[in-house]
N, C-alpha and C. Protein backbone atom coordinates (compact mmCIF):
# COMPACT_ATOMS: atom_id res chain seq x y z
N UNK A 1 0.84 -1.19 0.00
CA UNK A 1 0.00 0.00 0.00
C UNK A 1 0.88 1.25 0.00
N UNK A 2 0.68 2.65 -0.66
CA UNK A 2 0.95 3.61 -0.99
C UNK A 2 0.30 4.72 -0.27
N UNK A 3 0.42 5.22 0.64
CA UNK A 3 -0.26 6.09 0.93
C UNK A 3 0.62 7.87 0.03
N UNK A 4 -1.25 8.10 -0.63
CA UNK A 4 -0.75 9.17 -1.84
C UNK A 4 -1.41 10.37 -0.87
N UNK A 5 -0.46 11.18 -0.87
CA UNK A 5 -0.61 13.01 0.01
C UNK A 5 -0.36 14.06 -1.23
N UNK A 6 -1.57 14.84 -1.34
CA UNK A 6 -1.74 15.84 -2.08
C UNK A 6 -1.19 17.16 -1.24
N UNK A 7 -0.39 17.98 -1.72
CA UNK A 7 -0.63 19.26 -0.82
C UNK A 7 -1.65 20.13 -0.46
N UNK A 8 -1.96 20.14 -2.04
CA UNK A 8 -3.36 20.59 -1.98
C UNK A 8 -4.76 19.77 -2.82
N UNK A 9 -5.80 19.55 -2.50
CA UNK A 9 -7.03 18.68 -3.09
C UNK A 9 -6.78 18.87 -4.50
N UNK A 10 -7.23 17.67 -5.01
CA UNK A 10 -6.81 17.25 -6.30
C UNK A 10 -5.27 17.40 -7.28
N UNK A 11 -4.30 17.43 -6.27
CA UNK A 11 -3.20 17.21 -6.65
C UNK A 11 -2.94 15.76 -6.68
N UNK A 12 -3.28 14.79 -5.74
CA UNK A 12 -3.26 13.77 -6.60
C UNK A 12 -3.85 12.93 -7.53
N UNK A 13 -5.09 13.24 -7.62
CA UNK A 13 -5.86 12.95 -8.55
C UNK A 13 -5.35 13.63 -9.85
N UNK A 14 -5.35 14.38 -10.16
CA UNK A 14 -4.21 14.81 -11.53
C UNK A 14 -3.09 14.21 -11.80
N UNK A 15 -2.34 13.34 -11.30
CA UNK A 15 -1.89 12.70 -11.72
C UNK A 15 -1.96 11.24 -11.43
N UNK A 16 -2.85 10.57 -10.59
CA UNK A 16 -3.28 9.20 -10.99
C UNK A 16 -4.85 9.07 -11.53
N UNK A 17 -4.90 10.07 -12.90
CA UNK A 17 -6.00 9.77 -13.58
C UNK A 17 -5.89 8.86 -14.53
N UNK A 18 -6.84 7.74 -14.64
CA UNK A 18 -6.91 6.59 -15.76
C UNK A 18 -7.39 7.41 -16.97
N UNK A 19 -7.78 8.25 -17.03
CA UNK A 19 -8.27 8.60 -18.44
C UNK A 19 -7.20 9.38 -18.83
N UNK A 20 -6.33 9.62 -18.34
CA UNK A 20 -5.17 9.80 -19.33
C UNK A 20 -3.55 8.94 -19.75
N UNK A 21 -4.23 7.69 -19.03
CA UNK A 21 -3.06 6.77 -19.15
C UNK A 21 -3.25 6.26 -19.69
N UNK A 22 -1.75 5.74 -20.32
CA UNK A 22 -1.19 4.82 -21.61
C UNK A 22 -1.92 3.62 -21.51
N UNK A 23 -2.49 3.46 -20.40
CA UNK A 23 -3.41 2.36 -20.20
C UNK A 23 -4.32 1.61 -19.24
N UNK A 24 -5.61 2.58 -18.91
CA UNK A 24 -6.58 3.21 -18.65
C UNK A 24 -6.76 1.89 -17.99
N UNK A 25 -6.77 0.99 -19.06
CA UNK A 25 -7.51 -0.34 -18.76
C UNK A 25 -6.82 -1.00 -17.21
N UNK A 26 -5.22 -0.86 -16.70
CA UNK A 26 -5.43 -1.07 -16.19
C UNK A 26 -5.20 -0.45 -14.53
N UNK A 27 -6.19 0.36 -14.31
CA UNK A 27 -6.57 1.18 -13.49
C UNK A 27 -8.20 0.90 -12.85
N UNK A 28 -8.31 1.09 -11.56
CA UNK A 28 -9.24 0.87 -10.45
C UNK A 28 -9.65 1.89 -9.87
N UNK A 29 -10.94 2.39 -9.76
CA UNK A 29 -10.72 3.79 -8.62
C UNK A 29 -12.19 2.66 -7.71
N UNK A 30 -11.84 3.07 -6.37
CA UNK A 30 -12.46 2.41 -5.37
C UNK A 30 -12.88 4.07 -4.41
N UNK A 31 -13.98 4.09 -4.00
CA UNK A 31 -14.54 5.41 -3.09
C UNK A 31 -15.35 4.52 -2.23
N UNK A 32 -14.55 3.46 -1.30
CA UNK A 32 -15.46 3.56 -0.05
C UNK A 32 -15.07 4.09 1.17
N UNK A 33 -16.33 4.03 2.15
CA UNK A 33 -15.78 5.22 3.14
C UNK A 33 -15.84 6.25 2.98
N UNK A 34 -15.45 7.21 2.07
CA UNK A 34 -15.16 8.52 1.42
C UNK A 34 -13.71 8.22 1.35
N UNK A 35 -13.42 7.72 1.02
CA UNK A 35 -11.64 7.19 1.09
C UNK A 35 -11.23 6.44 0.01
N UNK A 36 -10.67 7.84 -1.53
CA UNK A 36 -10.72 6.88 -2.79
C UNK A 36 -9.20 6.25 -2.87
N UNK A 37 -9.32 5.17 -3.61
CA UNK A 37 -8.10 4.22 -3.70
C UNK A 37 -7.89 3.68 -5.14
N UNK A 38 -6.98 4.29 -5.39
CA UNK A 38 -6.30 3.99 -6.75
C UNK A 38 -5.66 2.45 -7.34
N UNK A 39 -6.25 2.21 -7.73
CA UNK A 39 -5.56 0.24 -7.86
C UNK A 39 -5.00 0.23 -9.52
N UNK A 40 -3.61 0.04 -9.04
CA UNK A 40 -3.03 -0.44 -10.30
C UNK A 40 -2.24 -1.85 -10.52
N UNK A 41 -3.47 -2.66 -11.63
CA UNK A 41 -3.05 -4.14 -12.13
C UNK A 41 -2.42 -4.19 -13.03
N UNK A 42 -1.25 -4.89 -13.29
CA UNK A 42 -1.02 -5.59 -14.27
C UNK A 42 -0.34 -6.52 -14.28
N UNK A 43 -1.37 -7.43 -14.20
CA UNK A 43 -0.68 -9.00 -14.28
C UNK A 43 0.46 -9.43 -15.41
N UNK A 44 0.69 -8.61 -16.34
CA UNK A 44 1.58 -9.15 -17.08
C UNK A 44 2.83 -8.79 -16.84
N UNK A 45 3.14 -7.99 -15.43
CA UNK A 45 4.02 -7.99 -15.24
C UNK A 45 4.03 -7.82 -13.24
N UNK A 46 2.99 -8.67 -13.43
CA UNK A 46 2.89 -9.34 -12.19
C UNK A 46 3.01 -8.04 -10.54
N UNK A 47 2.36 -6.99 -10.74
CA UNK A 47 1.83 -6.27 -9.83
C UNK A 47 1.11 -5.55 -10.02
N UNK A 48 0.52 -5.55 -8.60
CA UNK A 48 -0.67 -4.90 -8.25
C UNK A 48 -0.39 -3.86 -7.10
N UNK A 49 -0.93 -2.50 -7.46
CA UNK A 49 -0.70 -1.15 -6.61
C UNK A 49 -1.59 -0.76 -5.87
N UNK A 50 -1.68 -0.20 -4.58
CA UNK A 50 -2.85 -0.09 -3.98
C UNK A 50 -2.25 1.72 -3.75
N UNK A 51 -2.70 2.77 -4.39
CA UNK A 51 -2.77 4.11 -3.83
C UNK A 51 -3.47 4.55 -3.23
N UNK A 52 -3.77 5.11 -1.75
CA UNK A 52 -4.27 5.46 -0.80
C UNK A 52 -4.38 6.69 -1.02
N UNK A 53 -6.02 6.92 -1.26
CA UNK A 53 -6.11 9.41 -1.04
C UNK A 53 -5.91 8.99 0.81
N UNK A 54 -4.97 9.89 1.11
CA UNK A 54 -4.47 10.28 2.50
C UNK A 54 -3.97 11.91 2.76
N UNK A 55 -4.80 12.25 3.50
CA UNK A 55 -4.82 13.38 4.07
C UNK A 55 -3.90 13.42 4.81
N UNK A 56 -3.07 14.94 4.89
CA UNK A 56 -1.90 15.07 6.07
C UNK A 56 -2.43 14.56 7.30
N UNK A 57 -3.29 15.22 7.89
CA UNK A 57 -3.87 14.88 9.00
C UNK A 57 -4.29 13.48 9.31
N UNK A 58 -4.28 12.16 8.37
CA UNK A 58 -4.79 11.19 8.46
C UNK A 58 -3.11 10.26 8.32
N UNK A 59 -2.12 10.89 7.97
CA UNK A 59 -0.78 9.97 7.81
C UNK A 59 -0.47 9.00 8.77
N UNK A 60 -0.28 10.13 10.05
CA UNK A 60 -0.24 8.85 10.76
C UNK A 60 -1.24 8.12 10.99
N UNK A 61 -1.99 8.06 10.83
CA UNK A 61 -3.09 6.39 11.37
C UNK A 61 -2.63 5.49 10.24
N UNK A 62 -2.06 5.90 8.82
CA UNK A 62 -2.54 5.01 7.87
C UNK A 62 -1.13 4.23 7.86
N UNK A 63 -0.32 5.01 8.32
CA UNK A 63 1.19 4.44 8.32
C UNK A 63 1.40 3.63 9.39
N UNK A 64 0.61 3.01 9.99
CA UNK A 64 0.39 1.85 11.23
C UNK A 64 -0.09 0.74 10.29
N UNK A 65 -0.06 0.47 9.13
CA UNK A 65 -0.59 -0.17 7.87
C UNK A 65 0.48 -0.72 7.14
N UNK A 66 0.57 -1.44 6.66
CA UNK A 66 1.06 -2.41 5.99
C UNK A 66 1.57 -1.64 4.66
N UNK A 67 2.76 -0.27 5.11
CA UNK A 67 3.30 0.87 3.68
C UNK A 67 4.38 0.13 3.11
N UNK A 68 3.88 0.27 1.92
CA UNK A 68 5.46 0.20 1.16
C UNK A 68 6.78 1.83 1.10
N UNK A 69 5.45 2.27 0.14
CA UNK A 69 5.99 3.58 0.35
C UNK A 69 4.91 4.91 0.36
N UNK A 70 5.98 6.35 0.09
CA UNK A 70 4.95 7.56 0.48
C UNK A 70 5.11 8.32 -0.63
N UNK A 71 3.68 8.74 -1.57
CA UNK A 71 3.83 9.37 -2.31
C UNK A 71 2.79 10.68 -2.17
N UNK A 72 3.88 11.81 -2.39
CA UNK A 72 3.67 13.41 -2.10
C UNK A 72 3.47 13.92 -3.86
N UNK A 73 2.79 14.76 -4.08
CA UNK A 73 2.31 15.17 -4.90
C UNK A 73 2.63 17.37 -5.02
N UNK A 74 2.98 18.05 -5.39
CA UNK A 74 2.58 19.31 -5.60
C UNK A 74 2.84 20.21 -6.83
N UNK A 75 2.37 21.43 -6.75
CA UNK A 75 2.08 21.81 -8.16
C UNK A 75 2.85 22.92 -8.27
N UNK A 76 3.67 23.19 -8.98
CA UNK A 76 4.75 24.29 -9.28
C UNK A 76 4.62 25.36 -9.77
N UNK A 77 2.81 25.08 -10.57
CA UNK A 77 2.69 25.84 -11.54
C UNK A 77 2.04 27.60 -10.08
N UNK A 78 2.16 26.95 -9.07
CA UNK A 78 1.44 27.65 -8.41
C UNK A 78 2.79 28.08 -7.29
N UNK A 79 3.81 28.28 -7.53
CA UNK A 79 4.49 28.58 -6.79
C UNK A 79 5.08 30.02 -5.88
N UNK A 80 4.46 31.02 -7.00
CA UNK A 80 4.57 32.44 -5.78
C UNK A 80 2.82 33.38 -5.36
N UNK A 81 1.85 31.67 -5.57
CA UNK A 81 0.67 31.87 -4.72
C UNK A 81 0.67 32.49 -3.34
N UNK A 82 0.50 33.60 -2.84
CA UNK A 82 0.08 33.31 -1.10
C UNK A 82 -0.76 32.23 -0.93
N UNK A 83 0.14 32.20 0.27
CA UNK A 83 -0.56 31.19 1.31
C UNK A 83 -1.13 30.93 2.71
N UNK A 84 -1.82 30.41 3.30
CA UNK A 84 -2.57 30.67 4.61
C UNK A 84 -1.02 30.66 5.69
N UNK A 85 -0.30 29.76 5.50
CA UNK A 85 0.25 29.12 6.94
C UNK A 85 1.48 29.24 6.07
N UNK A 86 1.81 29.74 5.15
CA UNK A 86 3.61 30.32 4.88
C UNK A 86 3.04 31.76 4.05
N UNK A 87 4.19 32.51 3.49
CA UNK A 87 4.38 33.49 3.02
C UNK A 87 4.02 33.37 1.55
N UNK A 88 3.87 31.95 1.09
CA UNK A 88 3.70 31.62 -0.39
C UNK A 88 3.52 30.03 -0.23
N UNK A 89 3.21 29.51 -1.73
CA UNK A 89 3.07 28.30 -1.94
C UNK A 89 4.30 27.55 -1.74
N UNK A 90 5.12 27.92 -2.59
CA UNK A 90 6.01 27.36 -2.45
C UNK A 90 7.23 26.84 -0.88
N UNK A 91 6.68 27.97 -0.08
CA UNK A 91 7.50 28.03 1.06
C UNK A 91 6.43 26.96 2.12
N UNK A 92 5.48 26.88 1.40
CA UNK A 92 4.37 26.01 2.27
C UNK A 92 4.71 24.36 1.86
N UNK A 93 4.81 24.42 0.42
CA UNK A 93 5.13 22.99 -0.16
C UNK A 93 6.32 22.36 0.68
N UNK A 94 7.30 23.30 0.40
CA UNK A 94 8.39 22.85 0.74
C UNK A 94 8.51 22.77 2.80
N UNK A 95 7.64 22.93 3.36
CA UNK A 95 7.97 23.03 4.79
C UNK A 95 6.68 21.60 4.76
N UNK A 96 6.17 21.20 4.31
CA UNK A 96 5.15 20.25 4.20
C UNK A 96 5.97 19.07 3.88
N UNK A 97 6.68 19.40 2.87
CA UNK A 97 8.17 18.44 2.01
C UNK A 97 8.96 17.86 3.05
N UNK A 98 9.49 18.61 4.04
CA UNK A 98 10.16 18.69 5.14
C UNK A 98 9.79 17.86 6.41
N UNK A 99 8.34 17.83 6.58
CA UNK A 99 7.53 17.67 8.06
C UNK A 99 7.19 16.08 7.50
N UNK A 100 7.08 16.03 5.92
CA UNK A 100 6.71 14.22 6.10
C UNK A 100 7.69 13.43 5.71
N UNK A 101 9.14 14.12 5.20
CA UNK A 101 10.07 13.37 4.86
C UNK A 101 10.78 13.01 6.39
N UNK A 102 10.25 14.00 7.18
CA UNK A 102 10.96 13.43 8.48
C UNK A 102 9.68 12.25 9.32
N UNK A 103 8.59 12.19 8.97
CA UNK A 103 7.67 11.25 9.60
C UNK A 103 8.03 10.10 8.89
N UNK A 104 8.57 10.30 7.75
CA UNK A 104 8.34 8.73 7.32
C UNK A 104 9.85 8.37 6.94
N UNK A 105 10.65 9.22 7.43
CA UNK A 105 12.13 8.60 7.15
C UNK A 105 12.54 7.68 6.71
N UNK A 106 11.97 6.32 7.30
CA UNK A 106 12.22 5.46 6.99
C UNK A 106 11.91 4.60 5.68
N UNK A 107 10.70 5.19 5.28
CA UNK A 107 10.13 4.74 3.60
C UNK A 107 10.44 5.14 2.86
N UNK A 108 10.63 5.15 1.36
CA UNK A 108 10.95 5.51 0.52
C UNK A 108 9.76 6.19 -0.25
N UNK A 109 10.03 7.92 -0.71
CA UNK A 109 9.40 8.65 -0.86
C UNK A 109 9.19 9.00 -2.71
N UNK A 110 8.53 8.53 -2.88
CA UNK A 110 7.56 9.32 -4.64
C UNK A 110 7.49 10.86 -4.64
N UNK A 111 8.21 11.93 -4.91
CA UNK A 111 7.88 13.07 -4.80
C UNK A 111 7.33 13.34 -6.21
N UNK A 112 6.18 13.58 -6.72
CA UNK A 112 6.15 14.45 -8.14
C UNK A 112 5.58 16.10 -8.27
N UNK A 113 6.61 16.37 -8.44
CA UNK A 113 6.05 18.08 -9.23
C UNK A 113 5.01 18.27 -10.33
N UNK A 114 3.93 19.15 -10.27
CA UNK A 114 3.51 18.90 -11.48
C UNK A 114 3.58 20.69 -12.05
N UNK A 115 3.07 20.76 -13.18
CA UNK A 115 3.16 21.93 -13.44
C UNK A 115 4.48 23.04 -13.70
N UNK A 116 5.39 21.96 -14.08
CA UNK A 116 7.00 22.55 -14.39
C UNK A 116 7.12 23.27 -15.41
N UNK A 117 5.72 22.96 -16.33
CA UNK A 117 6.37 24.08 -17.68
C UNK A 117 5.55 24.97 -17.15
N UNK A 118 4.49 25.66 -16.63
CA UNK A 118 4.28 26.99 -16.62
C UNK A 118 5.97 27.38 -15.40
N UNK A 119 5.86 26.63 -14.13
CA UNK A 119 7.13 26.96 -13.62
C UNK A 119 8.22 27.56 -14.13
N UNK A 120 8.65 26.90 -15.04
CA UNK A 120 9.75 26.98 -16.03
C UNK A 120 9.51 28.52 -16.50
N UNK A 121 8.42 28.88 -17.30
CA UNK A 121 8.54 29.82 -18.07
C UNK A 121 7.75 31.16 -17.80
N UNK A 122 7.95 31.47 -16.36
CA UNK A 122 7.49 32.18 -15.59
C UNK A 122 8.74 32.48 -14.67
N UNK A 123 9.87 31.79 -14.86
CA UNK A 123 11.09 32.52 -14.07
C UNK A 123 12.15 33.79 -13.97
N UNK A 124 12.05 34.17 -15.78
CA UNK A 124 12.22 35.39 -15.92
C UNK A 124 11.57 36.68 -15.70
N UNK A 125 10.57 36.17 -15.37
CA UNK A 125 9.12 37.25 -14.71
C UNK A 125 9.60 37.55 -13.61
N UNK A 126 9.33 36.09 -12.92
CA UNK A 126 9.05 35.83 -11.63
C UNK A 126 9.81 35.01 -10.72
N UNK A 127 11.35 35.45 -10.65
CA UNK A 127 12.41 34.31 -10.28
C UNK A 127 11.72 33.60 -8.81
N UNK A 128 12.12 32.51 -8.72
CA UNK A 128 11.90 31.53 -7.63
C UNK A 128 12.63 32.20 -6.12
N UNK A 129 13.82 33.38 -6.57
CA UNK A 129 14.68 33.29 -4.82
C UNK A 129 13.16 34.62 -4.75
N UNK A 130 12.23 35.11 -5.44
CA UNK A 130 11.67 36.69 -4.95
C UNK A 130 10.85 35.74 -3.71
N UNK A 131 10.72 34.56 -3.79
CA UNK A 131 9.60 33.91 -2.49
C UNK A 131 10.13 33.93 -1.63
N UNK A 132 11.72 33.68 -1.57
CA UNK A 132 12.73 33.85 -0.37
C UNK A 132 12.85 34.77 -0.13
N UNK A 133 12.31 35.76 0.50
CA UNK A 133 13.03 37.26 0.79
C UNK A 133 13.71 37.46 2.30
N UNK A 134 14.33 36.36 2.83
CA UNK A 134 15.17 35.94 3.96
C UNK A 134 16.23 35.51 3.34
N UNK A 135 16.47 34.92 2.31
CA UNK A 135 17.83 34.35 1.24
C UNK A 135 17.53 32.80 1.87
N UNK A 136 17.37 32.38 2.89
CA UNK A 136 17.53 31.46 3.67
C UNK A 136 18.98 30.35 3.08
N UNK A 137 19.40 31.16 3.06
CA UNK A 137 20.97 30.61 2.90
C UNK A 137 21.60 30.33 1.58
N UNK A 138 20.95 30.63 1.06
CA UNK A 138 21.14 30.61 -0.73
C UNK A 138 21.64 32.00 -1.00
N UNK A 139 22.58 32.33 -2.03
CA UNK A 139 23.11 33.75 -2.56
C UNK A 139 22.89 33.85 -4.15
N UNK A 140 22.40 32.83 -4.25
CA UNK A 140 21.96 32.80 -5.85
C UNK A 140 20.80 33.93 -6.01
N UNK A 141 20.56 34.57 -6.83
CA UNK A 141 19.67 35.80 -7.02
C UNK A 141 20.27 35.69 -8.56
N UNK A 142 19.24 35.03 -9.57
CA UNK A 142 19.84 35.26 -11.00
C UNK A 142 18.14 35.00 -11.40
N UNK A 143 17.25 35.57 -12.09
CA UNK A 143 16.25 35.17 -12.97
C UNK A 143 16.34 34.15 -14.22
N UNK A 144 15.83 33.14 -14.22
CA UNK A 144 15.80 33.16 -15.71
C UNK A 144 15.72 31.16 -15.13
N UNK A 145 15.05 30.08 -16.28
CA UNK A 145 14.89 28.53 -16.00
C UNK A 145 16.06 27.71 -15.01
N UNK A 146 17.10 27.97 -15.38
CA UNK A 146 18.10 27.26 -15.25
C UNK A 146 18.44 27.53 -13.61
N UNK A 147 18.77 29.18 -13.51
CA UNK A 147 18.88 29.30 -11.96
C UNK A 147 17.58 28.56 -11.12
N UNK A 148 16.44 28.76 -12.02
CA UNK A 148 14.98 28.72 -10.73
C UNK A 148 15.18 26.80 -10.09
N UNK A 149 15.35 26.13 -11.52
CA UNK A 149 15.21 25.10 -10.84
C UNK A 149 16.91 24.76 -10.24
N UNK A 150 17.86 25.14 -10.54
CA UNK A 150 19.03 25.06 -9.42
C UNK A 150 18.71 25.38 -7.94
N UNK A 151 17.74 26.49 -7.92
CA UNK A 151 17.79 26.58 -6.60
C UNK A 151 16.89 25.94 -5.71
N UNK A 152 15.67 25.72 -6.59
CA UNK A 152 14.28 24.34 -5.84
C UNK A 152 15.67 22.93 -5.77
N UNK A 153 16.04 22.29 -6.42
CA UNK A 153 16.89 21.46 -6.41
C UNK A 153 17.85 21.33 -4.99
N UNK A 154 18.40 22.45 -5.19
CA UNK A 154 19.16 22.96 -3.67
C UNK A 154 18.18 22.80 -2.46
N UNK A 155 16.95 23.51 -2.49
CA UNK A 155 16.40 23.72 -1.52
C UNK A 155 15.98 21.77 -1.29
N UNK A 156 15.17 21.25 -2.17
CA UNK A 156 14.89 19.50 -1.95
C UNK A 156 16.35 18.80 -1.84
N UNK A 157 17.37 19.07 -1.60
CA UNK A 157 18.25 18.12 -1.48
C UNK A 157 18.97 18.41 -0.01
N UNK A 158 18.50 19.73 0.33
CA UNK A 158 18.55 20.12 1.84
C UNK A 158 17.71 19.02 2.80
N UNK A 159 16.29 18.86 2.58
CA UNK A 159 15.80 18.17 3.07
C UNK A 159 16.00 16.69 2.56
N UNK A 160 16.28 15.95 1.66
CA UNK A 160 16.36 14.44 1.02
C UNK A 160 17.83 14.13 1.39
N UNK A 161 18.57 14.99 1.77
CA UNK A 161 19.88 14.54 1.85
C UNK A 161 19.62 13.33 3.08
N UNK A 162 21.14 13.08 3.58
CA UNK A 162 21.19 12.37 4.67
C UNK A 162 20.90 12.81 5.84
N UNK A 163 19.96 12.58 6.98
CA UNK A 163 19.34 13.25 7.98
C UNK A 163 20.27 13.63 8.83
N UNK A 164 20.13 14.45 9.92
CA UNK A 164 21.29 14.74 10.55
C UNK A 164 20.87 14.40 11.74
N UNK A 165 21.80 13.74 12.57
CA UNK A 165 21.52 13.17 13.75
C UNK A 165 20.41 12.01 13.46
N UNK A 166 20.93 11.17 12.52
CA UNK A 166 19.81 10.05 12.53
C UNK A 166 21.12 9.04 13.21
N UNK A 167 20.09 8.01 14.18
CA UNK A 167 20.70 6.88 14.52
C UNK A 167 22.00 6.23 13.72
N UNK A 168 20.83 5.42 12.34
CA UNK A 168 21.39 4.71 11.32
C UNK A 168 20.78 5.47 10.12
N UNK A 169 21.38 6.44 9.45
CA UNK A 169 21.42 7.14 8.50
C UNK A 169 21.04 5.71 6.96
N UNK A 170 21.72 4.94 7.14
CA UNK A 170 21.56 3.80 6.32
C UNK A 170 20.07 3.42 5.95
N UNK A 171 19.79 3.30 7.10
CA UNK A 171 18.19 3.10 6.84
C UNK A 171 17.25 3.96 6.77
N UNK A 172 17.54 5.33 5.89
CA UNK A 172 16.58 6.23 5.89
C UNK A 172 16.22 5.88 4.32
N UNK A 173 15.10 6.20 3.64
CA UNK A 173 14.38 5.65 2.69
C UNK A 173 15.03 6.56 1.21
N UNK A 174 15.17 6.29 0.18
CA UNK A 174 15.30 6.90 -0.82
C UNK A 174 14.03 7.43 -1.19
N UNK A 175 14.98 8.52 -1.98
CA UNK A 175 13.86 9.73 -2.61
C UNK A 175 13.89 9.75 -4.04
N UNK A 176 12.19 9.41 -4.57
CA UNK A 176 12.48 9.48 -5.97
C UNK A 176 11.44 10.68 -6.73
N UNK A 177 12.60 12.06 -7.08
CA UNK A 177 11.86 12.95 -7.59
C UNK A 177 11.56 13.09 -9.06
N UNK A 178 10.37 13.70 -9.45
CA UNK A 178 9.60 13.52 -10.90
C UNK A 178 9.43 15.39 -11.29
N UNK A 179 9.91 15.44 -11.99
CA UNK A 179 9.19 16.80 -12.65
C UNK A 179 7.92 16.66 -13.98
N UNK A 180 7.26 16.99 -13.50
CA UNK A 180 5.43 16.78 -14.30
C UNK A 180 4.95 17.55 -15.31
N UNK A 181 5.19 17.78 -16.86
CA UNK A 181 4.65 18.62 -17.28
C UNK A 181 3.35 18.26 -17.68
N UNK A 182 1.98 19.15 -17.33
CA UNK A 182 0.91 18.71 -17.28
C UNK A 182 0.20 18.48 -18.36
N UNK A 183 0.78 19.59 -19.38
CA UNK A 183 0.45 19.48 -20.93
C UNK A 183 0.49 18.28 -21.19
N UNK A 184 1.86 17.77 -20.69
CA UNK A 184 2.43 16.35 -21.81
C UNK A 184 1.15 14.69 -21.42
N UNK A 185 0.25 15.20 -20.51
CA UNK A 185 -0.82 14.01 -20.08
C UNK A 185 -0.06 13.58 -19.09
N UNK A 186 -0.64 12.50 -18.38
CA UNK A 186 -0.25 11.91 -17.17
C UNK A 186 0.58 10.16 -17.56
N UNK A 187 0.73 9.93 -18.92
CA UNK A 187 0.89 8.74 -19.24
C UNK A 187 2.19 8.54 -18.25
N UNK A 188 3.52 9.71 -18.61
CA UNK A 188 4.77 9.59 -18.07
C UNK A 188 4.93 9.51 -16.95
N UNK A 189 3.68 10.53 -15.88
CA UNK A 189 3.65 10.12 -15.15
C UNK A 189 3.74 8.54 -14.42
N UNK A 190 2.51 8.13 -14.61
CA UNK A 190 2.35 6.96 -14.21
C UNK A 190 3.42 5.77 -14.80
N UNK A 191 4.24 5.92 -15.83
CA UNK A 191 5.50 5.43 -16.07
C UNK A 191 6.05 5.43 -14.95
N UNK A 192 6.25 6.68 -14.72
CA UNK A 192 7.49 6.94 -13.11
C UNK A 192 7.22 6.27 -12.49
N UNK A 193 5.85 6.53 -12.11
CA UNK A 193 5.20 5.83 -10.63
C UNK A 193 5.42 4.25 -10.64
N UNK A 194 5.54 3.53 -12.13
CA UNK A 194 5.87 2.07 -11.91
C UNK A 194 7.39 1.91 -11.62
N UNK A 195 8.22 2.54 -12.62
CA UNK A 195 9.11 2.68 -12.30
C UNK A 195 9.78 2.46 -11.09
N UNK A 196 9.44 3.38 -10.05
CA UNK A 196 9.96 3.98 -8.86
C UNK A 196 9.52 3.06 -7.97
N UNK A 197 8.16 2.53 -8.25
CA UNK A 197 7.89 1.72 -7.24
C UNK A 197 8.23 -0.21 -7.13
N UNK A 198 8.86 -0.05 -8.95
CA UNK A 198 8.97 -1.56 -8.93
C UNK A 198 10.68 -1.66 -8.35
N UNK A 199 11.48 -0.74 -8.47
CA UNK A 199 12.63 -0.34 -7.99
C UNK A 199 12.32 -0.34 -6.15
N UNK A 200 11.59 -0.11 -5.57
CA UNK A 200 11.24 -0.13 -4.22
C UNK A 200 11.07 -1.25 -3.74
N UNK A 201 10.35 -2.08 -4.72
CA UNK A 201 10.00 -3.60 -4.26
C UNK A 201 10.91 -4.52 -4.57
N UNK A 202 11.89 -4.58 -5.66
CA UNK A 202 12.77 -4.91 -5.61
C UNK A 202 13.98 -4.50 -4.83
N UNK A 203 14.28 -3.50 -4.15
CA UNK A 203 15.22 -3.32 -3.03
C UNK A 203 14.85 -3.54 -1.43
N UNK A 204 13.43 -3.48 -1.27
CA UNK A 204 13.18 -3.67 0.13
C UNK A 204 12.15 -4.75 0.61
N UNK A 205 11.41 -5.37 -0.89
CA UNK A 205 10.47 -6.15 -0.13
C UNK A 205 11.12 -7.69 -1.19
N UNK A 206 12.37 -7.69 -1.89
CA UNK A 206 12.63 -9.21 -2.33
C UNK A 206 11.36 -9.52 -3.52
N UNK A 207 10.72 -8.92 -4.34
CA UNK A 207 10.01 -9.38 -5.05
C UNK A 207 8.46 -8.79 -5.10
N UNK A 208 7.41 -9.56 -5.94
CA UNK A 208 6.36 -8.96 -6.85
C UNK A 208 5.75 -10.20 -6.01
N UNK A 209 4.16 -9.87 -6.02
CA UNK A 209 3.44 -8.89 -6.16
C UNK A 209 3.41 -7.82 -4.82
N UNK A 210 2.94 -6.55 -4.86
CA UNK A 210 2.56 -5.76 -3.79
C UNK A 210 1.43 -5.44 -3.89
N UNK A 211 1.00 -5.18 -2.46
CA UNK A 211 -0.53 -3.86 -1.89
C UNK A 211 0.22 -2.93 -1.13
């Protein structure tokens, strides 16, 4: 099981939609409870995915559950949004980025971005450090694609790096990040997502099939 965390509602549903995958057919959506669950089959290559809609507020109960791993979801295209509980979206994503990579240390984390090409081409406008207006330890101040995502990069590898003051650093979970362009459909997405996760099951659980 997968428990999938949107930052914000319908971030993950945009990208585990069957109607835009390479193959629709084999995809499940389950809504009981009020608690929808994404099921991805394919027997021909012998697994089965169970994605969990999980609310921040609901993580921990669900992670007393039988996880493989944790997949976080957010949208880039929305990145110098205000926000209720940071200064902007982005400073919210990323402190959200922060608070569950340390709850779940130990699992191995699905991060996908979505919304990289408006990101992208909105940096000469609107560089990525103007959300920082503390620097928070960065001296980069350059507009334009290349700096914006150097410095999101910097900022996620602050937190994905190796934890500090962890016990056994060894056993903290790998991080597998996705940049999403939304135009391009969700097919690649959900590529990744097998990807990343058949790479998970082959390093930590010895083999196929999973829930």
């Amino acid at each position: 099981m997968i428990p999938a965390v949107g930052y914000r509602s319908g971030d993950v549903a945009a990208v585990l939609d069957p109607s835009i995958s390479d193959n629709p057919a084999s995809w499940q959506i389950n809504a009981e409870s009020g608690r929808r669950t994404w099921i991805y089959n394919r027997p021909d290559l012998n697994i089965t995915l169970d994605f969990i809609d999980t609310s921040r507020a609901d993580l921990d109960e669900t992670l007393q559950e039988n996880v493989t791993a944790v997949l976080f979801v957010g949208n880039l295209a929305c990145y110098d949004e205000p926000a209720q509980q940071a200064t902007n979206y982005i400073q919210g994503l990323l402190d959200c980025f922060t608070t569950l990579r340390s709850t779940t240390s130990h699992l191995p984390m699905i991060f996908i971005l979505r919304g990289t090409k408006d990101f992208r081409a909105r940096q000469q406008e609107t560089p990525l450090y103007c959300c920082f207006p503390d620097g928070d330890g960065d001296t980069t101040h350059e507009p334009g694609e290349v700096a914006g995502m150097k410095l999101l990069l910097r900022k996620i590898n602050r937190v994905s790096g190796p934890g500090q003051g962890e016990a056994d650093p060894g056993k903290r979970g790998e991080m597998y990040l996705h940049f999403a362009d939304d135009q391009d459909g969700g097919a690649l997405d959900l590529r990744f997502l097998e990807a990343a996760v058949k790479e998970v099951i082959i390093q930590n659980c010895g083999g196929y099939p999973v829930k």
